[in-house]
Protein backbone atom coordinates (compact mmCIF):
# COMPACT_ATOMS: atom_id res chain seq x y z
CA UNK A 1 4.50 1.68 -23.50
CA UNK A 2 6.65 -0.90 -21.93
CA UNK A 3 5.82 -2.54 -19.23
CA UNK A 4 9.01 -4.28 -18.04
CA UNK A 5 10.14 -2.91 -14.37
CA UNK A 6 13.32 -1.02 -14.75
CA UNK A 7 14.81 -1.62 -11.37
CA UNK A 8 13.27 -5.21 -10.59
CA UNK A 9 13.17 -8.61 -12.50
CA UNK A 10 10.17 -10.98 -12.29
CA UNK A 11 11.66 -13.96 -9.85
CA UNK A 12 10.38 -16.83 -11.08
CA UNK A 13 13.07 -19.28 -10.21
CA UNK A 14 15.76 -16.67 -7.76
CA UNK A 15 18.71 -18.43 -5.77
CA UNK A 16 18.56 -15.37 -2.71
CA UNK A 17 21.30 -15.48 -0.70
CA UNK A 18 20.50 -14.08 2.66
CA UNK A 19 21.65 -10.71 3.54
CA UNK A 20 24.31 -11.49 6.84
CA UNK A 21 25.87 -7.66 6.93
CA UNK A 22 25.70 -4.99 9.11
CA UNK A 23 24.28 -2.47 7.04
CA UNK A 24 21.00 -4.59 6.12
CA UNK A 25 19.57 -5.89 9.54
CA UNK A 26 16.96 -8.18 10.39
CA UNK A 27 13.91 -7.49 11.67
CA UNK A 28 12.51 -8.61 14.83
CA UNK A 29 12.81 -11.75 14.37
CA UNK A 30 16.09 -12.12 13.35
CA UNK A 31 15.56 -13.54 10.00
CA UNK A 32 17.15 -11.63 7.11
CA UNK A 33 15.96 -10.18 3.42
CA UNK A 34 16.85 -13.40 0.72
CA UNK A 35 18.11 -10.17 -1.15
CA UNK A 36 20.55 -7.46 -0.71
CA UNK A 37 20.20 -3.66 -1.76
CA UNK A 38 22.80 -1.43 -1.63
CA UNK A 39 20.63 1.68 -0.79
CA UNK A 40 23.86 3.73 -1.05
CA UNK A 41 24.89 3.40 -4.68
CA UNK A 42 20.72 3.26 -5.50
CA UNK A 43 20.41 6.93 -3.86
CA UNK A 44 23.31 8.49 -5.71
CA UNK A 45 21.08 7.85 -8.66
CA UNK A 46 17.34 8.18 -7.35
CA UNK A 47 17.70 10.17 -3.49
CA UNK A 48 14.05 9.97 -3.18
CA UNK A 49 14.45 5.71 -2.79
CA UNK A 50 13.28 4.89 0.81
CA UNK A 51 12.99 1.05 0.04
CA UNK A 52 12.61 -2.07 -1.75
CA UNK A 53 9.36 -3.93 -2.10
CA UNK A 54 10.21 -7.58 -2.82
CA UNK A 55 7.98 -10.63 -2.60
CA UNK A 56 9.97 -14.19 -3.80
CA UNK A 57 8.95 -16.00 -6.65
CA UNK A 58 7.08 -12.92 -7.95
CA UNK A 59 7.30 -10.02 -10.19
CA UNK A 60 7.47 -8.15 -7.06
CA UNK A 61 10.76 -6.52 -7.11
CA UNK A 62 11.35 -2.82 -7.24
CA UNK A 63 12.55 0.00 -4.97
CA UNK A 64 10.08 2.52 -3.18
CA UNK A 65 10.58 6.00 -3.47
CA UNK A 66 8.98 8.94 -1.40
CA UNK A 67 8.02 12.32 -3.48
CA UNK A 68 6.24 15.68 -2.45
CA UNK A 69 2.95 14.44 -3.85
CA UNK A 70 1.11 11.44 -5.06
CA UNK A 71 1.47 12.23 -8.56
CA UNK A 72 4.79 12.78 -9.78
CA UNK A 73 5.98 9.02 -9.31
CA UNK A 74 2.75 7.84 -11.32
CA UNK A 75 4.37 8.56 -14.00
CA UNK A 76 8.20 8.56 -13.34
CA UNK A 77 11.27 6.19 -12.73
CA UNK A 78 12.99 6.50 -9.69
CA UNK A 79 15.73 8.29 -11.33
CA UNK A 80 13.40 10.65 -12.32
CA UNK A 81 12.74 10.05 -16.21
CA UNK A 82 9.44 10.23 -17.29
CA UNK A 83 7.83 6.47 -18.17
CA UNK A 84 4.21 5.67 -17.97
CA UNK A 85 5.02 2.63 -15.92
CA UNK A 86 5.68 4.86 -13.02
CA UNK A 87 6.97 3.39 -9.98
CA UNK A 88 6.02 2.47 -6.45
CA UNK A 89 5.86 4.95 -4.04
CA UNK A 90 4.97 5.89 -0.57
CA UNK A 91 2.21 7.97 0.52
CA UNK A 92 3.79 11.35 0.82
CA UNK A 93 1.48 12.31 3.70
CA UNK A 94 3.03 9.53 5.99
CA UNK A 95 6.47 9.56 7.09
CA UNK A 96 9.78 8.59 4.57
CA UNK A 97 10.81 6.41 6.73
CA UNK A 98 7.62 3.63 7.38
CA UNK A 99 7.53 4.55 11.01
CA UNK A 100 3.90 5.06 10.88
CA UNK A 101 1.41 2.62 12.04
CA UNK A 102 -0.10 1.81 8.37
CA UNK A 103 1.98 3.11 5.08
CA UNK A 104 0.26 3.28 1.97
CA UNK A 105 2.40 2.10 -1.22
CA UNK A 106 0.99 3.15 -4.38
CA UNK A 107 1.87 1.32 -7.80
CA UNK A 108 0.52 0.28 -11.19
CA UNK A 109 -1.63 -2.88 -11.64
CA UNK A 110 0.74 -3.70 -14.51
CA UNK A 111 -0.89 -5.90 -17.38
CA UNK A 112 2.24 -7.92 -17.58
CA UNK A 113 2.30 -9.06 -14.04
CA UNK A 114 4.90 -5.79 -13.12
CA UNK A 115 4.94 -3.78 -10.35
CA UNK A 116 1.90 -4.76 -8.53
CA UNK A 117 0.01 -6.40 -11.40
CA UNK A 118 0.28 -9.92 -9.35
CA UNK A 119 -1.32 -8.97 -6.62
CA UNK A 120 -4.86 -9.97 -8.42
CA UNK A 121 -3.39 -12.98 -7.89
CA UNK A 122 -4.01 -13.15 -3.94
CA UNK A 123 -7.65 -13.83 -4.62
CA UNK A 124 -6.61 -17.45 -5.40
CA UNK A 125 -5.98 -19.59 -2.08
CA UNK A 126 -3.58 -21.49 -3.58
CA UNK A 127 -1.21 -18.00 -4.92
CA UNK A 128 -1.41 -16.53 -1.13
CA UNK A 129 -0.71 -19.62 0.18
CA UNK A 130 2.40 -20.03 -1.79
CA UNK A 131 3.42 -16.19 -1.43
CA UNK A 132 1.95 -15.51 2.02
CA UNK A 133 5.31 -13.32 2.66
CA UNK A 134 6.87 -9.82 1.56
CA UNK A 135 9.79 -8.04 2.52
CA UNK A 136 10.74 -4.58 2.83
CA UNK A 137 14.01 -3.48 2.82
CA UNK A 138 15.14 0.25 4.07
CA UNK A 139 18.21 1.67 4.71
CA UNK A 140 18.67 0.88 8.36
CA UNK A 141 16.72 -2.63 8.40
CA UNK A 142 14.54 -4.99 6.73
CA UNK A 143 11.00 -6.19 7.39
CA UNK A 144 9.56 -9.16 6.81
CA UNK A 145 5.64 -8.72 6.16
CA UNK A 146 3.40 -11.49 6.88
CA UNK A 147 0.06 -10.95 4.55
CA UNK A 148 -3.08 -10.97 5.92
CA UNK A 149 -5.57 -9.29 3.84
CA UNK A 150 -5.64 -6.99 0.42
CA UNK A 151 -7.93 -4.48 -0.67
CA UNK A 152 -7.77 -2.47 -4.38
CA UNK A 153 -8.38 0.81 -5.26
CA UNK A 154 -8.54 3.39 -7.68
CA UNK A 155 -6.08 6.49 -7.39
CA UNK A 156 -8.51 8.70 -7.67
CA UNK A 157 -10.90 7.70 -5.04
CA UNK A 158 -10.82 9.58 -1.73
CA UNK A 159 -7.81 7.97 0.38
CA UNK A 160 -10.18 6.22 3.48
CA UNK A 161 -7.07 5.74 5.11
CA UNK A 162 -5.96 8.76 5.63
CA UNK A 163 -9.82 9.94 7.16
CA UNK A 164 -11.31 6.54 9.12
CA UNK A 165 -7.65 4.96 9.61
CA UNK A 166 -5.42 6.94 12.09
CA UNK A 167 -5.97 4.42 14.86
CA UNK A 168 -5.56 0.67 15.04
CA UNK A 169 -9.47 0.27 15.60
CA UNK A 170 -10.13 2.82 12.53
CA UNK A 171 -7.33 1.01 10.15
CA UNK A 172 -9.36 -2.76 10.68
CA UNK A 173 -12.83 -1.23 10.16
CA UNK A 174 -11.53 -0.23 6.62
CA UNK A 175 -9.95 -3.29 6.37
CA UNK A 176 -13.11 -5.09 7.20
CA UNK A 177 -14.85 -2.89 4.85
CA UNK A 178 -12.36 -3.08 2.08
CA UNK A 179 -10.64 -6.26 2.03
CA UNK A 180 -10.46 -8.12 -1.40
CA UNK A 181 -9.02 -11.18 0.24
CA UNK A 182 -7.96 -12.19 3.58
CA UNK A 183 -5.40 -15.10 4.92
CA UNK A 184 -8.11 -16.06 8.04
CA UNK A 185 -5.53 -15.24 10.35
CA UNK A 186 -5.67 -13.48 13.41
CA UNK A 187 -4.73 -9.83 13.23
CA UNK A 188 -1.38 -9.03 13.84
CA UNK A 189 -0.57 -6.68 16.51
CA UNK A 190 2.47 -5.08 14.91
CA UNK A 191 1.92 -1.78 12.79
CA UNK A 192 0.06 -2.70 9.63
């Protein structure tokens, strides 16, 4: 099948233009997205979009959509047609809307670097320390994510999260137990 990303382009060299209007704010600390979505034109065609995943100067680029279980999007484009690439999606046991203190987002480790086939990548000290930021965009704001540690998993392996993880205190121990790579940084105390 193919393996190019639908929705998102790799960025390898991307001019972003911050995003100054209303409609996409800032997060906490004021600073906005490099990129702009316009959630209400993307929902017309895909409602179940709840975001966009996008990490600069990476293949890391696509929107993140919210189903009624944690298969259909395996193996689905936002819009719904069937593609083996799937897409990346939310955990539909946690809220739509990432108000939750840890959100899970599924997606396929991509051969060609799509999707989240880069995030192998993070093992290197030299990729995280030139990609040690994300940002997620919603509807009503945008986050930017500071990285601090990365842990991979098979789908079908029993979601540790979900059981150990409803707690700050239970989310690091399976970070601490899981983590494939870590920045050395001191834990944030914002939701993870």
């Amino acid at each position: 099948s193919d393996e190019t990303a639908p929705y998102g382009e790799a960025a390898e060299n991307p001019d972003p233009t911050p995003a100054p209007d209303a409609a996409q704010k800032s997060d906490e600390t004021g600073e906005s997205a490099p990129i702009q979505v316009d959630f209400a034109s993307l929902q017309r065609q895909c409602p179940d979009v709840i975001g966009w995943l996008y990490c600069p100067y990476t293949p890391i680029n696509c929107p993140v959509v919210w189903g009624s279980d944690n298969s259909y999007y395996l193996n689905h484009l936002p819009d719904g047609s069937k593609n083996n690439n799937g897409s990346l999606f939310a955990d539909y046991r946690e809220a739509g809307d990432f108000s939750g203190l840890n959100t899970v987002i599924y997606g396929h480790n991509m051969k060609s670097g799509a999707m989240f086939g880069s995030l192998k990548e993070y093992r290197a000290q030299e990729y995280f320390d030139a990609h040690p930021v994300l940002y997620l965009l919603t509807p009503e704001k945008s986050y930017k994510v500071v990285l601090f540690a990365g842990a991979g998993r098979d789908f079908d392996v029993p979601r540790n999260v979900a059981d150990g993880a409803g707690d700050r205190e239970g989310l690091w121990r399976f970070v601490d137990f899981a983590a494939l790579w870590a920045a050395g940084a001191r834990r944030p105390r914002a939701r993870v």
